[in-house]
N, C-alpha and C. Protein backbone atom coordinates (compact mmCIF):
# COMPACT_ATOMS: atom_id res chain seq x y z
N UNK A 1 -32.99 -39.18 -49.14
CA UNK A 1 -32.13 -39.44 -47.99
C UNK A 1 -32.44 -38.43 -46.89
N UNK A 2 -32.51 -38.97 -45.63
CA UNK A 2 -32.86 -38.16 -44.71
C UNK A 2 -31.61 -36.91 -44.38
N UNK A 3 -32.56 -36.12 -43.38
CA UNK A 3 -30.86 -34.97 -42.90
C UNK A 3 -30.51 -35.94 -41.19
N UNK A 4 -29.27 -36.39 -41.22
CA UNK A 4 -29.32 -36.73 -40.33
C UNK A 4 -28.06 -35.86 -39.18
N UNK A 5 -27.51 -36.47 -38.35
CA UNK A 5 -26.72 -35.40 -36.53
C UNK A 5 -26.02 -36.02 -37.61
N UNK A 6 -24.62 -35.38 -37.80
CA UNK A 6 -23.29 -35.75 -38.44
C UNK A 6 -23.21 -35.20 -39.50
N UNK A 7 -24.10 -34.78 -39.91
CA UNK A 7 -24.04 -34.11 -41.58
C UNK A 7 -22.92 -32.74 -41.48
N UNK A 8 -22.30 -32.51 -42.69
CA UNK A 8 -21.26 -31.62 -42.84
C UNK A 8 -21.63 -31.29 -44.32
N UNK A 9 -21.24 -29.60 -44.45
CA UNK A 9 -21.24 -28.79 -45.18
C UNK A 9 -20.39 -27.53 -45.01
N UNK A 10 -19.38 -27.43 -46.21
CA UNK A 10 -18.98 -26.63 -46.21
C UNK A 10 -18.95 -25.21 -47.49
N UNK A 11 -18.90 -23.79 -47.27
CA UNK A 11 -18.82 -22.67 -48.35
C UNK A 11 -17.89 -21.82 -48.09
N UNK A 12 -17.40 -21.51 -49.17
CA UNK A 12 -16.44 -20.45 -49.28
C UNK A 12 -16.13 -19.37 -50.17
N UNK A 13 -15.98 -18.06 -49.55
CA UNK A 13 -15.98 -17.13 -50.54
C UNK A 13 -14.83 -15.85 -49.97
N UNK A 14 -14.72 -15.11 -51.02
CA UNK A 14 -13.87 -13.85 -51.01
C UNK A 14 -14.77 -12.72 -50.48
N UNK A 15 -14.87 -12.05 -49.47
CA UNK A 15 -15.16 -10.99 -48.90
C UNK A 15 -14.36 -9.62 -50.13
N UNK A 16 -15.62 -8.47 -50.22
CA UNK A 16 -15.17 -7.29 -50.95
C UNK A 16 -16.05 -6.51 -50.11
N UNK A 17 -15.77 -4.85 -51.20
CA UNK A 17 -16.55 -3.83 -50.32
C UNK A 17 -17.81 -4.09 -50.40
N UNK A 18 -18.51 -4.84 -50.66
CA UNK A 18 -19.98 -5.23 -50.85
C UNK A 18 -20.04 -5.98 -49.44
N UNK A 19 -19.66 -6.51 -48.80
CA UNK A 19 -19.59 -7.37 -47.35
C UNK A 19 -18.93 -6.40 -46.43
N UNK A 20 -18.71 -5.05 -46.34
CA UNK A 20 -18.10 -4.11 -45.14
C UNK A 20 -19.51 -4.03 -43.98
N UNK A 21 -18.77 -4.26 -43.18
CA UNK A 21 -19.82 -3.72 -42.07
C UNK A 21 -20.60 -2.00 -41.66
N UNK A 22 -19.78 -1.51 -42.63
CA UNK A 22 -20.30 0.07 -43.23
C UNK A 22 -21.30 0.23 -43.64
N UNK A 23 -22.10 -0.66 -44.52
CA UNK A 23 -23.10 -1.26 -45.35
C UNK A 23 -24.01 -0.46 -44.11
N UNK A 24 -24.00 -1.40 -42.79
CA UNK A 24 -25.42 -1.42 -42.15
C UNK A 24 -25.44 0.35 -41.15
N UNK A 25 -23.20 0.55 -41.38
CA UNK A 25 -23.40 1.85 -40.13
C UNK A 25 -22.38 2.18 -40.61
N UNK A 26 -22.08 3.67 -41.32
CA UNK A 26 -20.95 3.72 -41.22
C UNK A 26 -20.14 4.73 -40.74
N UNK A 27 -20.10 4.30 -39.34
CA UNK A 27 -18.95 4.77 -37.52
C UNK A 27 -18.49 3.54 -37.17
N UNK A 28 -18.44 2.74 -38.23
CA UNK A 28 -17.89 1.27 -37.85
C UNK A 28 -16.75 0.76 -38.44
N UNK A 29 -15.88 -0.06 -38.34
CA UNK A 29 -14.71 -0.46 -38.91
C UNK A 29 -15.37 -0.99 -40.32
N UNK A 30 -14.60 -0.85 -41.41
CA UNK A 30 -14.49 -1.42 -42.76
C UNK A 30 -13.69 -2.60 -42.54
N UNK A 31 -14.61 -3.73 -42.09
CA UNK A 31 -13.93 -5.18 -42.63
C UNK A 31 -15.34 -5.83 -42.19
N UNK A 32 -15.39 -7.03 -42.94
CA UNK A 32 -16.11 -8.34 -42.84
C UNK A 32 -17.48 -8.20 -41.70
N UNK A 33 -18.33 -7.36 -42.01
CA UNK A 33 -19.33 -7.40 -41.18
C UNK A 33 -19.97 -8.61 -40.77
N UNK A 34 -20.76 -8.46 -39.69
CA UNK A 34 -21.14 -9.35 -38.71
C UNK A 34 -23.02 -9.76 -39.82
N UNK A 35 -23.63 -8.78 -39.82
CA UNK A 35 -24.87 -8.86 -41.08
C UNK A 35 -24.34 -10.58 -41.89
N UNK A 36 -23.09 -10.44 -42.54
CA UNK A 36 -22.82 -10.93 -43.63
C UNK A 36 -22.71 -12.28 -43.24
N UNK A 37 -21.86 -12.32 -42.05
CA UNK A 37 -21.06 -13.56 -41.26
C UNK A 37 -22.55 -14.18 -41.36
N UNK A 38 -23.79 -13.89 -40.56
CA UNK A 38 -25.21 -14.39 -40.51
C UNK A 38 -25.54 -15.07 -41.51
N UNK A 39 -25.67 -14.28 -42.73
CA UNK A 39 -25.80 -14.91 -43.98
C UNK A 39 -24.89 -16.08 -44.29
N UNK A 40 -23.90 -15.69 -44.33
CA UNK A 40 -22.94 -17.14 -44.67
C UNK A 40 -23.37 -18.15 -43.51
N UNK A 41 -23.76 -18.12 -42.78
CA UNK A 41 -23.79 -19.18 -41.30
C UNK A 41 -24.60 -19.55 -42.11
N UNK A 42 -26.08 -19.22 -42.48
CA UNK A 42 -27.65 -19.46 -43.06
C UNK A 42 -27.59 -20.44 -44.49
N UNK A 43 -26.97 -19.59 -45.62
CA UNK A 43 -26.48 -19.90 -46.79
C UNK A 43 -25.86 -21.66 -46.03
N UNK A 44 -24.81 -21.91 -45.87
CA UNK A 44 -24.14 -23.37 -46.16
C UNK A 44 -24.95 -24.16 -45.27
N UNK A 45 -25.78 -23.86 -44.39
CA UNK A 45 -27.28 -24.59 -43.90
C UNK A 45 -27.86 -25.32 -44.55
N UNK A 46 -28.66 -24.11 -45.08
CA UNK A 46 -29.89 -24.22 -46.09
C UNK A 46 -29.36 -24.84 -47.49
N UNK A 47 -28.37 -25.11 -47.61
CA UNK A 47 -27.45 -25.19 -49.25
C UNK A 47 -26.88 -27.56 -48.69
N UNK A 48 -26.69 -27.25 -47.37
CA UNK A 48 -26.72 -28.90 -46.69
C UNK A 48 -28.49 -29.65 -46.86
N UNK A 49 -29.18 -28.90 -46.38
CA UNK A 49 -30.42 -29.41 -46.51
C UNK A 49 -31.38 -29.57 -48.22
N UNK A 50 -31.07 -28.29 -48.84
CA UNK A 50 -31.62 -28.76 -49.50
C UNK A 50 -31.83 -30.61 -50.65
N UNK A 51 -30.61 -30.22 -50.89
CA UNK A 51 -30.90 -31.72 -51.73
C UNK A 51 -31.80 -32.90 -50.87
N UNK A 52 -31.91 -33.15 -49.57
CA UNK A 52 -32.87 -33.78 -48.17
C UNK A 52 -34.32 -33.80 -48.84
N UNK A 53 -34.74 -32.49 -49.31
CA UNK A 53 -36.05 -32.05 -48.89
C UNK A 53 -37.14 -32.38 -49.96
N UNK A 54 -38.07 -32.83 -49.43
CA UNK A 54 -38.62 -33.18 -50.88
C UNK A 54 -39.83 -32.60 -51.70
N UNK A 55 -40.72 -32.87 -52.71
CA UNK A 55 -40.83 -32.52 -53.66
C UNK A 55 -41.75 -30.73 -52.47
N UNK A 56 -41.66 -29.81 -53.17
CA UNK A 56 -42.54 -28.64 -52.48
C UNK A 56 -41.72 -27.85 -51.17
N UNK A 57 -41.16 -28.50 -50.66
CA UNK A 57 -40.30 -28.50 -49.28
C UNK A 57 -39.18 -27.33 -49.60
N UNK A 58 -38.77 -26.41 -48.71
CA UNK A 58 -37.90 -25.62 -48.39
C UNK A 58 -37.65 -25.18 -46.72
N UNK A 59 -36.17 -25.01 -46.98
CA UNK A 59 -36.29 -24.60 -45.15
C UNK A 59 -36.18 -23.15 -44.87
N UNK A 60 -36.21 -22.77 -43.84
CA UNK A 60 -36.51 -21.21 -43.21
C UNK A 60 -35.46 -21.31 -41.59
N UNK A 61 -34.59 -20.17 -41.73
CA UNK A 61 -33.87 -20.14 -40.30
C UNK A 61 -35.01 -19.83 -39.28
N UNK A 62 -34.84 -19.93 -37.88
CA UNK A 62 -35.70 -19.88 -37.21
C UNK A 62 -35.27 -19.15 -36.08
N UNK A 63 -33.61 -19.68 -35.75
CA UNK A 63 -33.13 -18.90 -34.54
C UNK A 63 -30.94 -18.92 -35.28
N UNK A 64 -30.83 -18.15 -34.34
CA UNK A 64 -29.37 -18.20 -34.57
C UNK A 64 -28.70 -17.28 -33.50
N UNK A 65 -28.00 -18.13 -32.76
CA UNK A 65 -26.76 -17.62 -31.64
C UNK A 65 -25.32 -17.27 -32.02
N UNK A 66 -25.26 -16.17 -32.49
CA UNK A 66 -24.23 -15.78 -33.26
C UNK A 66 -23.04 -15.04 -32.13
N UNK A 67 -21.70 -15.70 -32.26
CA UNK A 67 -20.76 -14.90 -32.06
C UNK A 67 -19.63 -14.59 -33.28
N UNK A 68 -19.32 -13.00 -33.49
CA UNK A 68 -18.29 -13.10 -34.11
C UNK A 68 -16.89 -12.57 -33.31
N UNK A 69 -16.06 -13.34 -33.49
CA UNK A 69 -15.21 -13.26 -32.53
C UNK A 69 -13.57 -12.75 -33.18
N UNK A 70 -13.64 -12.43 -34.52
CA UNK A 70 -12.56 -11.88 -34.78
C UNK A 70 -12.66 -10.70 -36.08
N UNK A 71 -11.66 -9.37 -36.60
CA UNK A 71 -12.02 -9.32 -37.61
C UNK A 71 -11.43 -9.65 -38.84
N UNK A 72 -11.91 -9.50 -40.28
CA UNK A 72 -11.54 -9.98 -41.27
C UNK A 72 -11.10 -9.03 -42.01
N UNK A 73 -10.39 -8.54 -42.88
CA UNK A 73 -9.93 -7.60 -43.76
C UNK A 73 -10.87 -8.46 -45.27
N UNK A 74 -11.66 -6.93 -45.74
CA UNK A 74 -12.05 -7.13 -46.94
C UNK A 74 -11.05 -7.21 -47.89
N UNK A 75 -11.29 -8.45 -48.80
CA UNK A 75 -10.42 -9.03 -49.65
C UNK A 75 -9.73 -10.64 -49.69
N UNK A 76 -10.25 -10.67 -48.10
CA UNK A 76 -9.67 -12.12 -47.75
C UNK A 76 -10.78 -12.95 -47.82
N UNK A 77 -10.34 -14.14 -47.94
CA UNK A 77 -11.36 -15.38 -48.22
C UNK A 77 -11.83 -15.90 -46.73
N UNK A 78 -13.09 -16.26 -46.77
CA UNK A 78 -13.97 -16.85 -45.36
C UNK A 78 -14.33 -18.07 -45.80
N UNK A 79 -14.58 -19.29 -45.11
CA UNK A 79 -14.49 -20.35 -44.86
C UNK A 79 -15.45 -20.77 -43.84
N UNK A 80 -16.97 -21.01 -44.31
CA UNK A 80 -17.76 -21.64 -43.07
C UNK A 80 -18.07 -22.95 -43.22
N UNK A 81 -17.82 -23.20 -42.11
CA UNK A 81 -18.25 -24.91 -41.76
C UNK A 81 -19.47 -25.21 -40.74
N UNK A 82 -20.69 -25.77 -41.15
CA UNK A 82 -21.95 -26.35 -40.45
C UNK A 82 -21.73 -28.04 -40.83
N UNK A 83 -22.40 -28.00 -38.73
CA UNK A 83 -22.90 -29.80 -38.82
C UNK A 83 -24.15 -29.83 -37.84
N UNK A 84 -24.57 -30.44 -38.59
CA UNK A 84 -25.85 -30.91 -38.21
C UNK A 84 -25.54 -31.62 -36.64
N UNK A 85 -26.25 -31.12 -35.73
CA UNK A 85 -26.14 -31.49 -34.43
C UNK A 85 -27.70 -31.94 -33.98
N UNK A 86 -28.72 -32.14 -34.46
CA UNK A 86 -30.26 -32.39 -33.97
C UNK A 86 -31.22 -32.33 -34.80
N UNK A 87 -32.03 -33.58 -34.63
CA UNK A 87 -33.28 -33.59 -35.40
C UNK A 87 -34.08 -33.80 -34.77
N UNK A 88 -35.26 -32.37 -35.18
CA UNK A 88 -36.55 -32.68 -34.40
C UNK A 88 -37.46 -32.76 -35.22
N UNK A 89 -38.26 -33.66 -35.99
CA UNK A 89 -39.04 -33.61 -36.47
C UNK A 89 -38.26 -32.68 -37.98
N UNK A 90 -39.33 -31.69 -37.86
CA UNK A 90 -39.35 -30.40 -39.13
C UNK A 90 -37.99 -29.57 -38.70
N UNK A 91 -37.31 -29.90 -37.57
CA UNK A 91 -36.63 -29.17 -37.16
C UNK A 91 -35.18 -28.68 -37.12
N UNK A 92 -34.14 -28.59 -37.51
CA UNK A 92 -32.61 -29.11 -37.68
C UNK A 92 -32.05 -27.94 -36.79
N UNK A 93 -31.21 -28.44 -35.93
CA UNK A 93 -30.59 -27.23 -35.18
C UNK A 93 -28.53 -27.68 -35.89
N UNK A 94 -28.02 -26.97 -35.79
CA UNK A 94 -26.50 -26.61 -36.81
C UNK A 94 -25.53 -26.03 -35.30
N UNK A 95 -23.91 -26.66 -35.63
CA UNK A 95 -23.20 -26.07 -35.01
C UNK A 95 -22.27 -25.41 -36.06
N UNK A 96 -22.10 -24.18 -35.82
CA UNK A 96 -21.30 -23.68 -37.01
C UNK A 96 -19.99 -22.90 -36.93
N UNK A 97 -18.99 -23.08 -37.74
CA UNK A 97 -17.71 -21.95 -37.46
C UNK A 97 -17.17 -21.56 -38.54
N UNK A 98 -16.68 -20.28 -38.30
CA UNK A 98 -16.05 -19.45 -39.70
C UNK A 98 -14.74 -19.29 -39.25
N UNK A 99 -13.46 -19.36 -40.69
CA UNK A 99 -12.50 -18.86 -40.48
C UNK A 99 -12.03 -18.07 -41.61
N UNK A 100 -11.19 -17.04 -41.54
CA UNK A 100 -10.09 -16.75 -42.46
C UNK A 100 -9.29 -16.87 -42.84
N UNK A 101 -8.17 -16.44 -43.98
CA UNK A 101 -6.96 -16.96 -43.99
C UNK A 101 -5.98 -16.94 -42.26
N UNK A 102 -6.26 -16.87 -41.51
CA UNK A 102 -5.45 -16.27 -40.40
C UNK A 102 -6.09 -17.12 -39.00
N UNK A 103 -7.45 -16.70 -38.93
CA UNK A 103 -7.83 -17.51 -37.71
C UNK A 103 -9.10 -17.79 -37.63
N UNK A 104 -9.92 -18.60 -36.72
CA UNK A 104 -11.53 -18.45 -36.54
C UNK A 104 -11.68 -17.48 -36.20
N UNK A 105 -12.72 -17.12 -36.87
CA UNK A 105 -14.05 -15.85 -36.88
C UNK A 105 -14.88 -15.48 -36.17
N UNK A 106 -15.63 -16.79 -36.12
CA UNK A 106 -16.65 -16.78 -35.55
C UNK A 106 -16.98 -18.01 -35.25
N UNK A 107 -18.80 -18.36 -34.43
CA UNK A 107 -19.15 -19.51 -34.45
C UNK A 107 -20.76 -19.23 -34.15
N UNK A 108 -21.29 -20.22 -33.98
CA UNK A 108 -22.82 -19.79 -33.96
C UNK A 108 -23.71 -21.27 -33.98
N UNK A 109 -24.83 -21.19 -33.06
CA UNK A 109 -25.83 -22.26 -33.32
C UNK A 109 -27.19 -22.03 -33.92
N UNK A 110 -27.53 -22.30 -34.80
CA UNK A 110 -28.52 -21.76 -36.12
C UNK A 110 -29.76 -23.21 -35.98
N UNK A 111 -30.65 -22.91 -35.75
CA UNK A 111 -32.06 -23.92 -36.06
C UNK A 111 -32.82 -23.43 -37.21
N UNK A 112 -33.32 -24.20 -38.32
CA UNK A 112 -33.84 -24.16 -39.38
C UNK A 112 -34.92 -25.02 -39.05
N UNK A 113 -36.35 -24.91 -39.87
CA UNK A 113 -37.29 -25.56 -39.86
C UNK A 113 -37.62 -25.79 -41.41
N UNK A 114 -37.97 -26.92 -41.34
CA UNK A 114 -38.39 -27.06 -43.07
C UNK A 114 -40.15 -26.89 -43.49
N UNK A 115 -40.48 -26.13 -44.44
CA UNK A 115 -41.50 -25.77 -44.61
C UNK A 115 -42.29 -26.31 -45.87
N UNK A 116 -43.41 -26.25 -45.95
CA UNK A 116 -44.18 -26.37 -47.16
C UNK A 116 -44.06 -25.16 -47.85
N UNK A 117 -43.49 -25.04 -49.08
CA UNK A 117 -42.92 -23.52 -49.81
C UNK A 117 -44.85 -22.61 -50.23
N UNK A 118 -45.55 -23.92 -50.85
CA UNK A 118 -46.61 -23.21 -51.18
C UNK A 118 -47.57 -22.84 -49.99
N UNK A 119 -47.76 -22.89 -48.58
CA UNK A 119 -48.41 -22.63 -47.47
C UNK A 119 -47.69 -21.46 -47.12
N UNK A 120 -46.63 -21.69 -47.27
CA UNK A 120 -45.23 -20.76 -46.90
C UNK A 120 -46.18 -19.49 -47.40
N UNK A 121 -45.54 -19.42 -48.67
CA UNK A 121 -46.53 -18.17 -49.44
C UNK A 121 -47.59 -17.52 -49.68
N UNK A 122 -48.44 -18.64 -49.39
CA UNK A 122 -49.88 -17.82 -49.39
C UNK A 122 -50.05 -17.72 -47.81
N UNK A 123 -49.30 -17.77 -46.90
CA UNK A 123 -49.13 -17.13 -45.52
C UNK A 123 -48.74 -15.83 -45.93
N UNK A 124 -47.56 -15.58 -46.54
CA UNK A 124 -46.77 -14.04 -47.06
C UNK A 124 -47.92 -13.13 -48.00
N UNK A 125 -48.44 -13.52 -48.88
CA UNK A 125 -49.47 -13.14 -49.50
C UNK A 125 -50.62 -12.71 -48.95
N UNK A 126 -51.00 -13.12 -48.06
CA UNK A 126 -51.97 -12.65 -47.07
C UNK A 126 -51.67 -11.64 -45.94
N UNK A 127 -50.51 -11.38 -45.74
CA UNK A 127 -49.81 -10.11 -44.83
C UNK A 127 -49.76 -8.98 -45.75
N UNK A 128 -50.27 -9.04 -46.75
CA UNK A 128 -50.23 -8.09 -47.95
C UNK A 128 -51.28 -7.35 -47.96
N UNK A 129 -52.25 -8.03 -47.93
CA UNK A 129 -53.83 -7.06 -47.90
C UNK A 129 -54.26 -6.63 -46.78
């Protein structure tokens, strides 16, 4: 089945001290870093597409316009929602938003490209020597 504009996916998880924004600096508030928010935007993407992709196929983020627009207290549960807004070819661009128990988070527009996994690698393999 193809990925088509309308597609919806959603993930959810409990934020702990393993997700503080301390992680990357810490002169920064202890709650729900922005690093993490990225990942979760990426994660329920790539987690919509896969079942799409076929045999060898994996996708790779490519760009992402991230705002986070509120903060979260570690301990509380986050809630992201992606939809597929464009297909170009190899290309999928995502509109995305996060919330908490309390309010939206954030939001962000994320483009993924889908790749050949084994070209993929022996591209990475070759930045090696």
């Amino acid at each position: 089945m193809a990925i088509t504009v309308g597609m919806t996916n959603e993930m959810k998880f409990k934020t702990g001290p393993e997700h503080s924004a301390q992680k990357f600096y810490p002169q920064v508030p202890n709650v729900f870093g922005t690093p993490y928010l990225g990942g979760l935007f990426e994660g329920v993407s790539a987690a919509l597409m896969a079942p799409h992709l076929g045999p060898g196929e994996q996708s790779v983020g490519i760009s992402m316009n991230l705002k986070h627009t509120a903060p979260t207290p570690l301990g509380m549960e986050v809630r992201a929602v992606t939809e597929v807004t464009q297909v170009e070819g190899r290309k999928v661009t995502f509109k995305l938003e996060a919330f908490d128990a309390k309010e939206k988070i954030g939001e962000a527009v994320h483009e993924r490209f889908i790749i050949n996994a084994e070209k993929f690698n022996q591209r990475v393999e070759a930045k090696k020597t």
